[in-house]
Every structure is written in C-alpha cells, then in structure tokens.
Protein backbone atom coordinates (compact mmCIF):
# COMPACT_ATOMS: atom_id res chain seq x y z
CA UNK A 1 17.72 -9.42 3.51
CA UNK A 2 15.50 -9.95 6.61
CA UNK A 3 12.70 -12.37 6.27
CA UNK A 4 9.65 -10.67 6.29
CA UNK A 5 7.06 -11.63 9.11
CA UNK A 6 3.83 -13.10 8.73
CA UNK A 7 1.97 -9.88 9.51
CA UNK A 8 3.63 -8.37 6.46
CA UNK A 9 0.80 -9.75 3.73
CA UNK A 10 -0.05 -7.89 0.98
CA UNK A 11 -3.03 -7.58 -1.02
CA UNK A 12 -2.83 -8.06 -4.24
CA UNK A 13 -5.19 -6.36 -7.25
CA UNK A 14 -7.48 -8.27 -8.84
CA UNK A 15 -7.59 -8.09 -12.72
CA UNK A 16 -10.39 -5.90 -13.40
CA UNK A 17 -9.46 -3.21 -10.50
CA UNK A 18 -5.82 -3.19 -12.05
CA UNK A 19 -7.28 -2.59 -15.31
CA UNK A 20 -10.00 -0.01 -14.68
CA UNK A 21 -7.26 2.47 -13.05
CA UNK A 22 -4.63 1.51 -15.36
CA UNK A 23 -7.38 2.58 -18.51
CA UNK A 24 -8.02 5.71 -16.48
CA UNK A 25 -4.03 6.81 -15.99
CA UNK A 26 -3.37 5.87 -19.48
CA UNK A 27 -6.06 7.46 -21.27
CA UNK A 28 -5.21 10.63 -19.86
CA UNK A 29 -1.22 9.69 -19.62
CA UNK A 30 -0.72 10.22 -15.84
CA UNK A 31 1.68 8.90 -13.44
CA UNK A 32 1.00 7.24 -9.80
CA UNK A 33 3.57 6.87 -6.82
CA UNK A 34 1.59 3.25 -6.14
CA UNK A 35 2.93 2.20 -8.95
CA UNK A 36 6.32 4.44 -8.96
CA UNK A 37 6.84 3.56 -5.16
CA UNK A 38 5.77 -0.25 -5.26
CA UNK A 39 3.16 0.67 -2.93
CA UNK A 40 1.98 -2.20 -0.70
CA UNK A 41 -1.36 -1.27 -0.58
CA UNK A 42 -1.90 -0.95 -4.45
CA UNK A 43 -4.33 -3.92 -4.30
CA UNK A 44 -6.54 -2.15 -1.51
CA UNK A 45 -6.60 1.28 -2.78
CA UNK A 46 -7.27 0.62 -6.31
CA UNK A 47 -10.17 -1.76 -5.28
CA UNK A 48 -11.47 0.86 -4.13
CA UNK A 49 -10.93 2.88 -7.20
CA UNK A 50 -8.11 5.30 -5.17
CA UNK A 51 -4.79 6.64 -6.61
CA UNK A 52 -2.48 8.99 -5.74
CA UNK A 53 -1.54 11.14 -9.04
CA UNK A 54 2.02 11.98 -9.36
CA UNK A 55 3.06 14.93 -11.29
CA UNK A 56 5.80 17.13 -13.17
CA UNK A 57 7.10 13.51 -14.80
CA UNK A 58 8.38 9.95 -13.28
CA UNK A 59 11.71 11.21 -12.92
CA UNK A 60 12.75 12.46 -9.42
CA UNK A 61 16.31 14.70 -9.39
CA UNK A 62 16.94 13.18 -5.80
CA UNK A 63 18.54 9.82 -5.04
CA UNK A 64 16.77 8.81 -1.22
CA UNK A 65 18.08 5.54 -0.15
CA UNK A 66 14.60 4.08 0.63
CA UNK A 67 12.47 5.46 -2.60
CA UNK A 68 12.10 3.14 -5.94
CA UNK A 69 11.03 6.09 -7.96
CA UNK A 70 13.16 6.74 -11.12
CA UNK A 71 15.68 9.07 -10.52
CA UNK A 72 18.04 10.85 -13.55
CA UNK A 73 17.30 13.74 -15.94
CA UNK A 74 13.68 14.87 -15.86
CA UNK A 75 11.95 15.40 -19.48
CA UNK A 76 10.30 18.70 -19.79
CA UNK A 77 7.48 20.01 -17.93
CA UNK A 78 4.09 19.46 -19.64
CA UNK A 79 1.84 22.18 -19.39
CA UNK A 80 -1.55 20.05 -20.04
CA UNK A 81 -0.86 17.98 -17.12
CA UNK A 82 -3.12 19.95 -14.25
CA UNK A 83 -5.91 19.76 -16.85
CA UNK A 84 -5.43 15.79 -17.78
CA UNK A 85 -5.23 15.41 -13.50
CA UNK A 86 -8.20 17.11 -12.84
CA UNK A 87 -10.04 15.56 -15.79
CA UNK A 88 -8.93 12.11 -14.83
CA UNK A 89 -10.49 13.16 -11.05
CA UNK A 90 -13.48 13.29 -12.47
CA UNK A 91 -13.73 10.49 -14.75
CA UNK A 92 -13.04 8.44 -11.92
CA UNK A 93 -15.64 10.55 -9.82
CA UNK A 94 -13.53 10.75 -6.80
CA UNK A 95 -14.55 12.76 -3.84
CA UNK A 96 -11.12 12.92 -2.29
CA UNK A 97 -7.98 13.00 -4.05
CA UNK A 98 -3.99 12.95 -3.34
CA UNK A 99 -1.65 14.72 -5.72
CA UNK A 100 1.97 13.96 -5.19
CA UNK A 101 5.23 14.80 -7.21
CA UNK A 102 8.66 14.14 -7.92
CA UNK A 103 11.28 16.11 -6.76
CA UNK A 104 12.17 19.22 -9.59
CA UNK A 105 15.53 20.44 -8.31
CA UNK A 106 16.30 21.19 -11.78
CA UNK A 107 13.82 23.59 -11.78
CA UNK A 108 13.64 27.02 -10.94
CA UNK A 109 10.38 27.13 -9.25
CA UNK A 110 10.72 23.64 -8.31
CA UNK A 111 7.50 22.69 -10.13
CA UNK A 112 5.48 24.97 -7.72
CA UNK A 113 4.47 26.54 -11.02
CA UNK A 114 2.48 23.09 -12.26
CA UNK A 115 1.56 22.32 -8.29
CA UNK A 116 -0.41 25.70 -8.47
CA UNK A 117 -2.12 25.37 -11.66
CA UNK A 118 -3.10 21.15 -10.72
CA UNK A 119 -4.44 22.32 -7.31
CA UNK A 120 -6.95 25.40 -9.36
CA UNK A 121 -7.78 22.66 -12.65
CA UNK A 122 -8.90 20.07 -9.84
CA UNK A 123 -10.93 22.69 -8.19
CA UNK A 124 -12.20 24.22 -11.61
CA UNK A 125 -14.02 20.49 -12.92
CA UNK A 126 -14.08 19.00 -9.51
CA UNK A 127 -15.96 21.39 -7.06
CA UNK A 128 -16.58 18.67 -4.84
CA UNK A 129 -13.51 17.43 -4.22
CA UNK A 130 -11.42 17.60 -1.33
CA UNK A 131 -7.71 17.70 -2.47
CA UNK A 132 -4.61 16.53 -0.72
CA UNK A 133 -0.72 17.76 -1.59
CA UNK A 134 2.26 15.64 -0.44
CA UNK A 135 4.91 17.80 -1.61
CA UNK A 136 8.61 17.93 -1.72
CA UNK A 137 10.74 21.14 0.19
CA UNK A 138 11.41 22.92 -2.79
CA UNK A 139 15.02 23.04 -1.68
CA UNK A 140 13.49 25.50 1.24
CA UNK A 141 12.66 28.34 -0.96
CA UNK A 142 9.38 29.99 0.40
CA UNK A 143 8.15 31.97 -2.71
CA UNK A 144 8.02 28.69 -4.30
CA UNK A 145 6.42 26.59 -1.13
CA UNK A 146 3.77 29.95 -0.93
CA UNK A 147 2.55 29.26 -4.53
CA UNK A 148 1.36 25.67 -3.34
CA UNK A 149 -0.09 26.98 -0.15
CA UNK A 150 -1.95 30.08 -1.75
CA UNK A 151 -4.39 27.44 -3.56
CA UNK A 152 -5.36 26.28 0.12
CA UNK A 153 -5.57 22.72 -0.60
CA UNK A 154 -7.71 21.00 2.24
CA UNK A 155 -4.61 18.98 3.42
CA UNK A 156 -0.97 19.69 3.12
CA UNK A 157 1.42 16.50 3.98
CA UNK A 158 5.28 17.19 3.88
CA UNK A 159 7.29 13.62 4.69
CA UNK A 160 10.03 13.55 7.39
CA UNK A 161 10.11 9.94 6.54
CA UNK A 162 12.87 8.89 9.36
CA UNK A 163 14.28 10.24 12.10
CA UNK A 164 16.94 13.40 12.58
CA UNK A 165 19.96 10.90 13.10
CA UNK A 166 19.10 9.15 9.93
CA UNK A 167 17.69 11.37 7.80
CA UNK A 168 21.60 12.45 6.14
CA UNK A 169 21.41 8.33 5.09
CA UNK A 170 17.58 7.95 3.95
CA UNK A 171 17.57 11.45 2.72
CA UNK A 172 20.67 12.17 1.09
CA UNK A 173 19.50 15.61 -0.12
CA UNK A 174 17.10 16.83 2.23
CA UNK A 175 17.58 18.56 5.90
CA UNK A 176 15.49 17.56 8.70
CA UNK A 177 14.85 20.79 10.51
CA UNK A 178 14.24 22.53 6.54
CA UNK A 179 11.28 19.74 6.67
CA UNK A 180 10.10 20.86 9.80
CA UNK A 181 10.51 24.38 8.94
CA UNK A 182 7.92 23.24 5.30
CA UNK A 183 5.26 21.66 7.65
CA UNK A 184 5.12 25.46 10.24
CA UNK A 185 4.49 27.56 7.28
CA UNK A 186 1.72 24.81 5.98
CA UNK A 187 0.20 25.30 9.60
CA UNK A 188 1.08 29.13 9.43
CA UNK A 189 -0.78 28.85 6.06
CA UNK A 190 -3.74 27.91 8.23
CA UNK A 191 -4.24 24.47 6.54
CA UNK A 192 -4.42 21.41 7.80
CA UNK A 193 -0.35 20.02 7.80
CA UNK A 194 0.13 16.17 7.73
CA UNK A 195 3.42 14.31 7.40
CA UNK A 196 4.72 10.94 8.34
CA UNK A 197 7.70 8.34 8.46
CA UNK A 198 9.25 5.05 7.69
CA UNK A 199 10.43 2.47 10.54
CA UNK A 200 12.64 -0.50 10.75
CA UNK A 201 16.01 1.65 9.22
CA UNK A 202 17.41 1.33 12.48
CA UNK A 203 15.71 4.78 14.77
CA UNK A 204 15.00 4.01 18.74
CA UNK A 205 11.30 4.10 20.05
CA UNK A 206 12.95 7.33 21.48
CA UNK A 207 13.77 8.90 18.34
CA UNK A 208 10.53 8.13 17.26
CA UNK A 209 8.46 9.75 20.39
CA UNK A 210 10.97 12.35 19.63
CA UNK A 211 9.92 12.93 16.32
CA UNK A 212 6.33 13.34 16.93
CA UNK A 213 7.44 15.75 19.49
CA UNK A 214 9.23 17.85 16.98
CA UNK A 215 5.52 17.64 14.97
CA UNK A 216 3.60 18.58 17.78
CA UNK A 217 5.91 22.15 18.23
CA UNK A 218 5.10 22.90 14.36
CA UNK A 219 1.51 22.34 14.76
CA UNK A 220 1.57 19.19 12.56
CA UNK A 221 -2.20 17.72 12.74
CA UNK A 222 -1.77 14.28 11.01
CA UNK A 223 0.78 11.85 11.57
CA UNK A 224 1.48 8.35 9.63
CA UNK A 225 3.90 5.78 10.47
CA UNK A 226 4.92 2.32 8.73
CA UNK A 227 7.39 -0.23 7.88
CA UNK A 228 10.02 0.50 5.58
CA UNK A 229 10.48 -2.21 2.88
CA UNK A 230 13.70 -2.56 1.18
CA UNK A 231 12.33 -2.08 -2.60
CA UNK A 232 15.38 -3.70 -4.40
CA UNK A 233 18.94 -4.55 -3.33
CA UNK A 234 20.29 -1.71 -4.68
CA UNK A 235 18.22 0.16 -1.53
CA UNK A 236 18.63 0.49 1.79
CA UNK A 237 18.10 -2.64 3.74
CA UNK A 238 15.47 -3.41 6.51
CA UNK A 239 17.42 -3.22 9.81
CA UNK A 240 14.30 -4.48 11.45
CA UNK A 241 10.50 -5.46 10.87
CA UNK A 242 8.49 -3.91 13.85
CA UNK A 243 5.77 -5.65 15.41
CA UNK A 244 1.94 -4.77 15.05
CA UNK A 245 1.63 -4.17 19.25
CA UNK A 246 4.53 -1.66 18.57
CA UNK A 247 3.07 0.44 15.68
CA UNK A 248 -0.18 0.04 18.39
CA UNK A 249 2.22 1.97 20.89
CA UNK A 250 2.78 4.59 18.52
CA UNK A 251 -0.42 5.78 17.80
CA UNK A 252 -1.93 5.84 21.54
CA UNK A 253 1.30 8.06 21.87
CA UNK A 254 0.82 10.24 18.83
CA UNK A 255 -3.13 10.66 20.16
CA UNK A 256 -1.87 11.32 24.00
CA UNK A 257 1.13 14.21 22.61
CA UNK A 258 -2.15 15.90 20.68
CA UNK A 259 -2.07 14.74 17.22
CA UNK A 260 -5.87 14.91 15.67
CA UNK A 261 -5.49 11.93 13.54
CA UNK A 262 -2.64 8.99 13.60
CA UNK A 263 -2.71 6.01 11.32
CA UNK A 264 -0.09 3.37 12.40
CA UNK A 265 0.88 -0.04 11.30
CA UNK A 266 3.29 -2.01 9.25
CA UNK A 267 1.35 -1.30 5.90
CA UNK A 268 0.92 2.21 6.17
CA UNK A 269 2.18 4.73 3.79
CA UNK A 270 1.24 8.71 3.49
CA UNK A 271 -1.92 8.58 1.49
CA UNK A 272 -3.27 5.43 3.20
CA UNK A 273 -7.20 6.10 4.03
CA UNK A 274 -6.66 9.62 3.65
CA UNK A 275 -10.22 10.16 2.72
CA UNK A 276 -10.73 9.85 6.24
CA UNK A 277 -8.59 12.20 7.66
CA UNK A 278 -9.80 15.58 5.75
C-alpha cells in the first residue's frame, strides 16, 4: 500500500458530535454510508450535524472493488423505513438532506418502491427541506428509475465513479454507458442530475477530461471528483495519490466544459457540501 501524502489528513469527530448523530440514527434505527463507506469526512459533516441516510438495509447485492459497504444477502425490506427517515430529518432539523441506498438487485423493483415512498414521507414532515437522491441504476430498468424521478427530488446524483476503461474492474456489475444513459433521463426528468468519480485507480488526466465530456452530452449539472482510498486490503489498491494543484486542474476544466457546480479535491466524496449545490 502507497503511503498516503501529507495533504491526505482527516478530521476526526469529536465525542459529543459522534454521539449526537449516532443517538439520532439509533433511535430511529437508520443506516449512513459515512459510516458504511468509511467516509473521510465523517468528522466534518457530522460537526456540522450532516448525514447521508442510507436505505433498503446495510447490505448491498453488488461486490465494487472500491466500496466497504457490506455486501451478501439483504434482510427484508422494512416498510416503516421512509417514515423513521423523514422523522429522523426532522429531529435533526435539517434543511438539506441526502438519501442514498444500497444496491437491491434481488429485488424486483430494485427498491424504487421504498425510494418513492422516502422521497413523499421526507416531503410530508419536512416541507422545508430540500432533498437529494444518489441512487443506484436499477439494473437499467426505466419503470423502476421513473418511480424515483416522479417524486422530483431537488437533486438527482447517479455515480460513474471511474472512468469507461476501468469501470468493468471498479464496477464489476455495472455498465458505463447504462450510467450515462440513468443521469439523461434524470436531466430528461427536468431535475437537476449530479454524479461524480474516484481518482488514483490508475485513469489518465485524458480519461478524466473525457469523462466530464461524456457528462456534459447528458446534461449532467454537478460534478464531484476525489481520491480513492483503498478501504481494506481485501480492496482495490491506490495506484496513485493525486496532488491538490491537480484536483485544482480539474475543476477550472469541469467549470470551462459548462458544468454549473464542481467540487474537487482529494477529500471529496458525492454528498460533500451538497447543501450548497441545490
């Protein structure tokens, strides 16, 4: 394993901050991918009393090379969830929120079915609130993807997370133009699309300026970029650690090919200040 740079430092949560969101996700028995995904920026997000929810279980159906989240046999879908999601949303009085899930390939409707009902409960007991939806591809099936979409969230991200050429090796079971094909019906959907990848797996600069290009054509609004860190051994290792002046590169690019908002650096993950990108 490559030693990681200085730039690389992460913040860590301070007792009470860990506590106060941990009392909120446990009282109402929720699930977060900062904790799931050994999100870097834990410490900084939960200071600020942010989370992003993760639903339909902590049990993902898909085996990516770069993603620490459980994978196996899902338990059952709980029906109370969406309610518990959008009560927790308000306990913690949040004015923008991030829903994510695992991956239900097990599924018939791929756990568009819950998506749905979380998106209407936040909106029922959270007026307020703006709501963001990373969601998975649901295996490409548009009935499903249009039952996410027809509860207009105010942001809809769909991950690319690498590059074509590597996607078959970070993504075992996704397709890269099936992605791209998610994030033109969000922006045929008329709602803001967002999506984003890892770096450091071993993609050029070109294959990254190519990506974006590839957003751009679907109408993709918000991109995010960031290093990839190797969560165990058992995961795909770091091929490189990219330098802050690159990830600087990036996102004059991104802003120059016509992206509205591009957050860039070695810390960055999907949800990172997406408050201020609705």
């Amino acid at each position: 394993m490559l030693k990681k740079p200085d730039w690389l430092r992460i913040k860590l949560p301070t007792a009470r901050e860990y506590s106060q969101v941990k009392f909120y996700l446990g009282k109402h028995k929720l699930h977060t991918i900062c904790e799931s995904g050994s999100c870097p920026n834990l410490g900084e997000c939960w200071a600020a009393g942010n989370a992003t929810f993760m639903i339909l279980g902590d049990i993902c159906t898909r085996s990516c090379g770069f993603c620490n989240v459980k994978t196996g046999k899902p338990n059952n879908v709980d029906s109370g969830e969406p309610m518990r999601v959008a009560e927790a949303i308000k306990l913690m009085n949040l004015k923008h929120c991030v829903i994510t899930s695992v991956d239900r390939d097990d599924l018939e409707d791929g756990g568009s079915g819950i998506w749905a009902e979380t998106v209407k409960a936040i909106r029922k007991l959270n007026p307020d609130t703006t709501i963001e939806t990373l969601i998975p591809d649901f295996q490409g099936n548009y009935k499903n993807l249009q039952k996410v979409l027809s509860t207009k969230p105010d942001i809809v991200s769909h991950n690319l997370e690498t590059v074509k050429s590597l996607t078959k090796k970070v993504r075992k079971q996704a397709i890269y133009e099936r992605s791209l094909d998610v994030i033109k019906n969000i922006s045929d959907a008329g709602i803001k699309s967002k999506s984003g990848i890892m770096v450091g797996l071993g993609e050029t600069k070109e294959e990254i300026m190519e990506t974006m290009d590839d957003l751009i054509k679907v109408r993709c609004k918000i991109f995010t970029v960031g290093q990839y860190l190797q969560p165990t051994k058992n995961h795909l290792p770091v091929m490189e650690y990219i330098h802050p002046d690159v990830f600087e590169e990036i996102k004059k690019a991104g802003y120059e090919k016509g992206f509205e908002f591009v957050e860039s650096g070695p810390l960055v993950r999907s949800s990172y200040h997406a408050e201020k990108q609705v």
